[in-house]
PDB file of N, CA and C in Angstrom:
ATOM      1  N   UNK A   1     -12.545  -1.156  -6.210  1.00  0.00           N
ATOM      2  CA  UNK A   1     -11.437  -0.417  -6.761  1.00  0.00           C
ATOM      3  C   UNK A   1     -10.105  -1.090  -6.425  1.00  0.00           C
ATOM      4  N   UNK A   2      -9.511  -1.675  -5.221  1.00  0.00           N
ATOM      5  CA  UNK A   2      -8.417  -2.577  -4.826  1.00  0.00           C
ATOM      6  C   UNK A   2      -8.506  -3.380  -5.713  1.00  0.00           C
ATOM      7  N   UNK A   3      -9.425  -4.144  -6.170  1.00  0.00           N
ATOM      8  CA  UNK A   3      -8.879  -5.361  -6.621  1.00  0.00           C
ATOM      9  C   UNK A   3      -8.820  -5.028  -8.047  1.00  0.00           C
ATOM     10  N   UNK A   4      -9.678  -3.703  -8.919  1.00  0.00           N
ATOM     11  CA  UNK A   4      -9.121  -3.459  -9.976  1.00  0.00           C
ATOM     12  C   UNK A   4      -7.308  -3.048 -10.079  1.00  0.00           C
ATOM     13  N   UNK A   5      -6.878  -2.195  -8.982  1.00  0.00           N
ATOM     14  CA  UNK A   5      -5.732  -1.696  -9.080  1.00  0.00           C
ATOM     15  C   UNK A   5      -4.821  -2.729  -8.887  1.00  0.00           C
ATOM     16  N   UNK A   6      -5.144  -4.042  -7.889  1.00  0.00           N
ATOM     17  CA  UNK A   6      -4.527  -5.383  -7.889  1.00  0.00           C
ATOM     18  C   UNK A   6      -4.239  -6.048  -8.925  1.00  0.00           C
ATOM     19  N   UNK A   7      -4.818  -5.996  -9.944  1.00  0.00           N
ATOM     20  CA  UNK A   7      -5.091  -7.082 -11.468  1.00  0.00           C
ATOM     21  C   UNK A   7      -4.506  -6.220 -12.324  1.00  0.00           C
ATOM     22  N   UNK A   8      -4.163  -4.670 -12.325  1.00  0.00           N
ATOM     23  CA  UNK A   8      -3.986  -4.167 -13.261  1.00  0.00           C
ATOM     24  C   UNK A   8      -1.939  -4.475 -13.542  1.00  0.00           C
ATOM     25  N   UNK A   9      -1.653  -4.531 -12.395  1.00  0.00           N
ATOM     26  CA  UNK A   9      -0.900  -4.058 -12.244  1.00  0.00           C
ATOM     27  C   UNK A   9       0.465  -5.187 -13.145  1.00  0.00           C
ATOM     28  N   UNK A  10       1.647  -5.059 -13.783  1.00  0.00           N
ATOM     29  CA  UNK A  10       1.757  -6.440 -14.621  1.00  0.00           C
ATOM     30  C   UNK A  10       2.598  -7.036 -14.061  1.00  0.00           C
ATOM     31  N   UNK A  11       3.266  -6.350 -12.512  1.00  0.00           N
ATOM     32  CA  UNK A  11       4.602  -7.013 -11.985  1.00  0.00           C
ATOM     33  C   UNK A  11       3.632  -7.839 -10.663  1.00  0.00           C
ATOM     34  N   UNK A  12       3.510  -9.377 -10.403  1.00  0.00           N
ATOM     35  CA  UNK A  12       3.003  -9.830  -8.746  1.00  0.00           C
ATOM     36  C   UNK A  12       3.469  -9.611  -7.631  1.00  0.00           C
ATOM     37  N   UNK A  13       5.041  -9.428  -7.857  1.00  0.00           N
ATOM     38  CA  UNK A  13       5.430  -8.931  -6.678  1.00  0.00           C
ATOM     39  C   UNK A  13       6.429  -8.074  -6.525  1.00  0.00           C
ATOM     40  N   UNK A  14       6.626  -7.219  -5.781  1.00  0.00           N
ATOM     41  CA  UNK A  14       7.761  -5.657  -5.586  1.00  0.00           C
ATOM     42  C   UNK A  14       8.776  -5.822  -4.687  1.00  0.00           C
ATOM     43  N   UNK A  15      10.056  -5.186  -4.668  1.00  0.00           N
ATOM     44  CA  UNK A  15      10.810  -5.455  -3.601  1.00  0.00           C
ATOM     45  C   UNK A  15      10.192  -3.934  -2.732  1.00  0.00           C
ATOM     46  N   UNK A  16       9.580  -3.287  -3.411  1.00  0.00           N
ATOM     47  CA  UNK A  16       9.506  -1.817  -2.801  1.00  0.00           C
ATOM     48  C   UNK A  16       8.510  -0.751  -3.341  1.00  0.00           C
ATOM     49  N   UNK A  17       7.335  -0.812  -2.581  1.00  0.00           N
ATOM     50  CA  UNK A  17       5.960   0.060  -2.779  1.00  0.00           C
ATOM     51  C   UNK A  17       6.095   1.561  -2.139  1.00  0.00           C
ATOM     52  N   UNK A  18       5.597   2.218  -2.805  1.00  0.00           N
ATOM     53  CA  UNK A  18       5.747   3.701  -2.084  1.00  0.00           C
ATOM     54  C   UNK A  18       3.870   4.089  -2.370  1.00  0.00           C
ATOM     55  N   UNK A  19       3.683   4.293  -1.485  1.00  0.00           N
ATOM     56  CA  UNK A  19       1.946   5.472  -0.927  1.00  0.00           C
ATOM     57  C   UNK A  19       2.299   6.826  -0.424  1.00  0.00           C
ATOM     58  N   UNK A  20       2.029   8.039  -1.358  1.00  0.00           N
ATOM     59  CA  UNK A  20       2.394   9.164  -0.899  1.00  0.00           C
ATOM     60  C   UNK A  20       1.068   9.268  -1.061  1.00  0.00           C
ATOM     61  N   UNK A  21       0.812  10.042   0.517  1.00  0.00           N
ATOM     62  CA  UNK A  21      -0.825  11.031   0.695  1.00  0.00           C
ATOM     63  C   UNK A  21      -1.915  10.606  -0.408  1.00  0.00           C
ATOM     64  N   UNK A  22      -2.191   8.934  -0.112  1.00  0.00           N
ATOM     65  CA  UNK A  22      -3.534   8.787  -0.894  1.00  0.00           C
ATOM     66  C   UNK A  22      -4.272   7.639  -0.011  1.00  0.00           C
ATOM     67  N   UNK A  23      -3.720   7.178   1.161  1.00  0.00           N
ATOM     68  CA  UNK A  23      -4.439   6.344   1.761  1.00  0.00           C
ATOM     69  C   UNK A  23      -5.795   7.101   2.471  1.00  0.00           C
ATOM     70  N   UNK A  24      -5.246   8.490   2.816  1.00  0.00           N
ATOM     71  CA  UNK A  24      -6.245   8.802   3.442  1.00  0.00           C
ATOM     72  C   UNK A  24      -7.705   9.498   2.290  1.00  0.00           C
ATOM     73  N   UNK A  25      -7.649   8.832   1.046  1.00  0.00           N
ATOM     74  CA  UNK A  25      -8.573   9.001   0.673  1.00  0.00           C
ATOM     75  C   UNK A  25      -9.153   7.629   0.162  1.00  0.00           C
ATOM     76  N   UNK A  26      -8.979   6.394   0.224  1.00  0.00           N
ATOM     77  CA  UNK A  26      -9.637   5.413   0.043  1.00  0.00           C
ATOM     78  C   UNK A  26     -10.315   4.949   1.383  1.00  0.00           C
ATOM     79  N   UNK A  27     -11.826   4.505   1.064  1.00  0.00           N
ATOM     80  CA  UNK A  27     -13.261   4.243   2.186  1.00  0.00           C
ATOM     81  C   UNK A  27     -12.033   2.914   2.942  1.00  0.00           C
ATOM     82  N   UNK A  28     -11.824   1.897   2.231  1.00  0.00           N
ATOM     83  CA  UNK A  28     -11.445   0.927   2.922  1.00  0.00           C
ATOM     84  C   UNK A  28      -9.899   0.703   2.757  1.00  0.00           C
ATOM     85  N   UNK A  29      -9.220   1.504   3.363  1.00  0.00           N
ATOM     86  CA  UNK A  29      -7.591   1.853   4.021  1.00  0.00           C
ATOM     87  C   UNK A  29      -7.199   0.453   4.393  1.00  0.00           C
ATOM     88  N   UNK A  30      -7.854   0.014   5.065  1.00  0.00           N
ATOM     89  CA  UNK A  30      -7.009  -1.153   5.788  1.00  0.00           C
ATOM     90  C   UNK A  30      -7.299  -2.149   4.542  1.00  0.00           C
ATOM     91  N   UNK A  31      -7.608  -2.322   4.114  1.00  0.00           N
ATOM     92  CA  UNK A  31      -7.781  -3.635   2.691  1.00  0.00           C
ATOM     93  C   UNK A  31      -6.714  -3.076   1.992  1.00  0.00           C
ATOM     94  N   UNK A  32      -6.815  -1.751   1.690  1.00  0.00           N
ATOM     95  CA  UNK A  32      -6.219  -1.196   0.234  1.00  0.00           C
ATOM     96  C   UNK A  32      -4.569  -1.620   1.155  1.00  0.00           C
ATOM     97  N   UNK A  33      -4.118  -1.192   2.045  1.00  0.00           N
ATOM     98  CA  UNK A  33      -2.441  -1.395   2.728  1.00  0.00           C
ATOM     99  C   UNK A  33      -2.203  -2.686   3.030  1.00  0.00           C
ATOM    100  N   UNK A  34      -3.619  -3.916   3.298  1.00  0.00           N
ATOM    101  CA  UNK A  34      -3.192  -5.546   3.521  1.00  0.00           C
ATOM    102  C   UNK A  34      -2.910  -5.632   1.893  1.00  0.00           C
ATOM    103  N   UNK A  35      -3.360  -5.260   0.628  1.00  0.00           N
ATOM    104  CA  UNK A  35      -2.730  -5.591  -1.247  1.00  0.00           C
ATOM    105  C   UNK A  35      -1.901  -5.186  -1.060  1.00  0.00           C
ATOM    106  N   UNK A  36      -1.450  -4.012  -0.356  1.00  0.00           N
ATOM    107  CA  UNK A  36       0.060  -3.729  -0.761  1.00  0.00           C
ATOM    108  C   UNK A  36       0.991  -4.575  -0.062  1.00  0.00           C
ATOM    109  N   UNK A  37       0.556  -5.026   0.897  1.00  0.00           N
ATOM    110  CA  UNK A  37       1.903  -5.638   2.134  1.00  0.00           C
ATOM    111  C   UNK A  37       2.037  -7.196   0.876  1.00  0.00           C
ATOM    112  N   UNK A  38       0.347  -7.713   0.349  1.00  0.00           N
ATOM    113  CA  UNK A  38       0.730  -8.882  -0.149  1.00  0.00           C
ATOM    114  C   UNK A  38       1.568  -9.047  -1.583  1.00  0.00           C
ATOM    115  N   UNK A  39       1.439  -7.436  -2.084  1.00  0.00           N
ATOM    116  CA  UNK A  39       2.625  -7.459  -3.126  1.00  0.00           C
ATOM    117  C   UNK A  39       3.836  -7.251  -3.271  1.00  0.00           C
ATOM    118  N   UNK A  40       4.328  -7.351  -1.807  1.00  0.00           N
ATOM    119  CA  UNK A  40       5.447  -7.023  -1.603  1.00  0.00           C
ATOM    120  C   UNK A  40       6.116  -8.289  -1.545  1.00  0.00           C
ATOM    121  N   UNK A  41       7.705  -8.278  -1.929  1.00  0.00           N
ATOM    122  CA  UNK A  41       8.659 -10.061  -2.173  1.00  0.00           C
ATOM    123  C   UNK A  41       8.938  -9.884  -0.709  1.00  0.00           C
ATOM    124  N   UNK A  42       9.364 -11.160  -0.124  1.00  0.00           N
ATOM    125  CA  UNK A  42       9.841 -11.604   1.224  1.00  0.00           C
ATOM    126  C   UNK A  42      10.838 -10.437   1.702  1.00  0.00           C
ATOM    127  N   UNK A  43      10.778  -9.866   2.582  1.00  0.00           N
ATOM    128  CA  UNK A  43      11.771  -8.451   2.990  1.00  0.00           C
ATOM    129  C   UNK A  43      11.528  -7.453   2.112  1.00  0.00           C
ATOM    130  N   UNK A  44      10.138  -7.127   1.464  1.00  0.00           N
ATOM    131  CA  UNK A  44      10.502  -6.122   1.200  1.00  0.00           C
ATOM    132  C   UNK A  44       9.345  -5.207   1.509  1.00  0.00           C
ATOM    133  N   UNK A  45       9.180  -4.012   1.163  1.00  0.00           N
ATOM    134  CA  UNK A  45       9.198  -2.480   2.203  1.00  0.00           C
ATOM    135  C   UNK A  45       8.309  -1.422   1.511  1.00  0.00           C
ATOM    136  N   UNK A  46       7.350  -1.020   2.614  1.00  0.00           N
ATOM    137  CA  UNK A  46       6.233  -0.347   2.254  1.00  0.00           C
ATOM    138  C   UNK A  46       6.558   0.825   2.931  1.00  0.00           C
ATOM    139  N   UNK A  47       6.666   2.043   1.832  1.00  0.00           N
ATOM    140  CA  UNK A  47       6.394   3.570   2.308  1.00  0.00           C
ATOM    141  C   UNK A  47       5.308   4.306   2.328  1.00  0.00           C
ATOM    142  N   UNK A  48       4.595   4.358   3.265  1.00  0.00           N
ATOM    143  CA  UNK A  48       3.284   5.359   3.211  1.00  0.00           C
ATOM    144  C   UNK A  48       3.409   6.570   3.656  1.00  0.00           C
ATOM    145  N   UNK A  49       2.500   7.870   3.232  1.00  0.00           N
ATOM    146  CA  UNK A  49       2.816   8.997   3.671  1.00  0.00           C
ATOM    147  C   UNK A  49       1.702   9.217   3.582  1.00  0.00           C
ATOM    148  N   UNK A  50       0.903   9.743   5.191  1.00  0.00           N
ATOM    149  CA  UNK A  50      -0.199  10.398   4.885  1.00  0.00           C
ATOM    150  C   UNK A  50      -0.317  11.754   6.081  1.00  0.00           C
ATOM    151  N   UNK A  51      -1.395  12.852   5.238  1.00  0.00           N
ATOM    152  CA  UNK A  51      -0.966  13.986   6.401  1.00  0.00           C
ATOM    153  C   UNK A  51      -1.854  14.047   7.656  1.00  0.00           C
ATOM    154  N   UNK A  52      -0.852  13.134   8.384  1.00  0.00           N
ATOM    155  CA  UNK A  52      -1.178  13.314   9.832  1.00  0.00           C
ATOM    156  C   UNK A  52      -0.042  13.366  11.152  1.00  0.00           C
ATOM    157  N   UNK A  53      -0.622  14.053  12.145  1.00  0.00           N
ATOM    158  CA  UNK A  53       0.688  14.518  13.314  1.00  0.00           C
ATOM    159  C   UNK A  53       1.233  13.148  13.879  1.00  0.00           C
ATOM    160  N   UNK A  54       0.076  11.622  13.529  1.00  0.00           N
ATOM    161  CA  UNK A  54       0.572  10.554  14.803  1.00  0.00           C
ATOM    162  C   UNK A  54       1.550  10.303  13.389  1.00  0.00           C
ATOM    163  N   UNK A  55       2.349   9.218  14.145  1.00  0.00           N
ATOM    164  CA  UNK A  55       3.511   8.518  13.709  1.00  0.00           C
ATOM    165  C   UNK A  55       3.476   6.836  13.690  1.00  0.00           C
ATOM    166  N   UNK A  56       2.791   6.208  12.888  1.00  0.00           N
ATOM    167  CA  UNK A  56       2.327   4.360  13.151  1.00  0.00           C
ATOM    168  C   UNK A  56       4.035   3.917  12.762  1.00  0.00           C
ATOM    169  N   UNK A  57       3.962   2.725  13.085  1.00  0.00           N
ATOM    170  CA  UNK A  57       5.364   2.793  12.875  1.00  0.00           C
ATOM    171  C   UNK A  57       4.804   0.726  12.959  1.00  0.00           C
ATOM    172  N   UNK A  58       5.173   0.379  12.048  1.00  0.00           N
ATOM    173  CA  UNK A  58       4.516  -1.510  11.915  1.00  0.00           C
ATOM    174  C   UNK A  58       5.747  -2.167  11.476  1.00  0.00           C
TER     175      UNK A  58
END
């Protein structure tokens, strides 16, 4: 499913990705957030939101 949502997509790279409350439903989280970090342009910035009390902070 990553790498369909990878190929679909028509821009290669973003200055700015937003993930509201859906990481915590994909099996493989950590793959699906390393596509997003790699579609992001040099400085630019990943928002995730998922519902939990800890606070990751990368």
């Amino acid at each position: 499913m990553v790498l369909e949502f990878q190929s679909a997509l028509p821009i290669k790279q973003y200055d700015v990705i937003t993930c509201f409350e859906t990481v915590e439903h994909i099996q493989k989280d950590g793959l699906f957030i390393s596509r997003l970090f790699a579609l992001l342009k040099p400085a630019g910035v990943l928002f995730i939101s998922a519902p939990t009390k800890t606070f990751i902070r990368i």
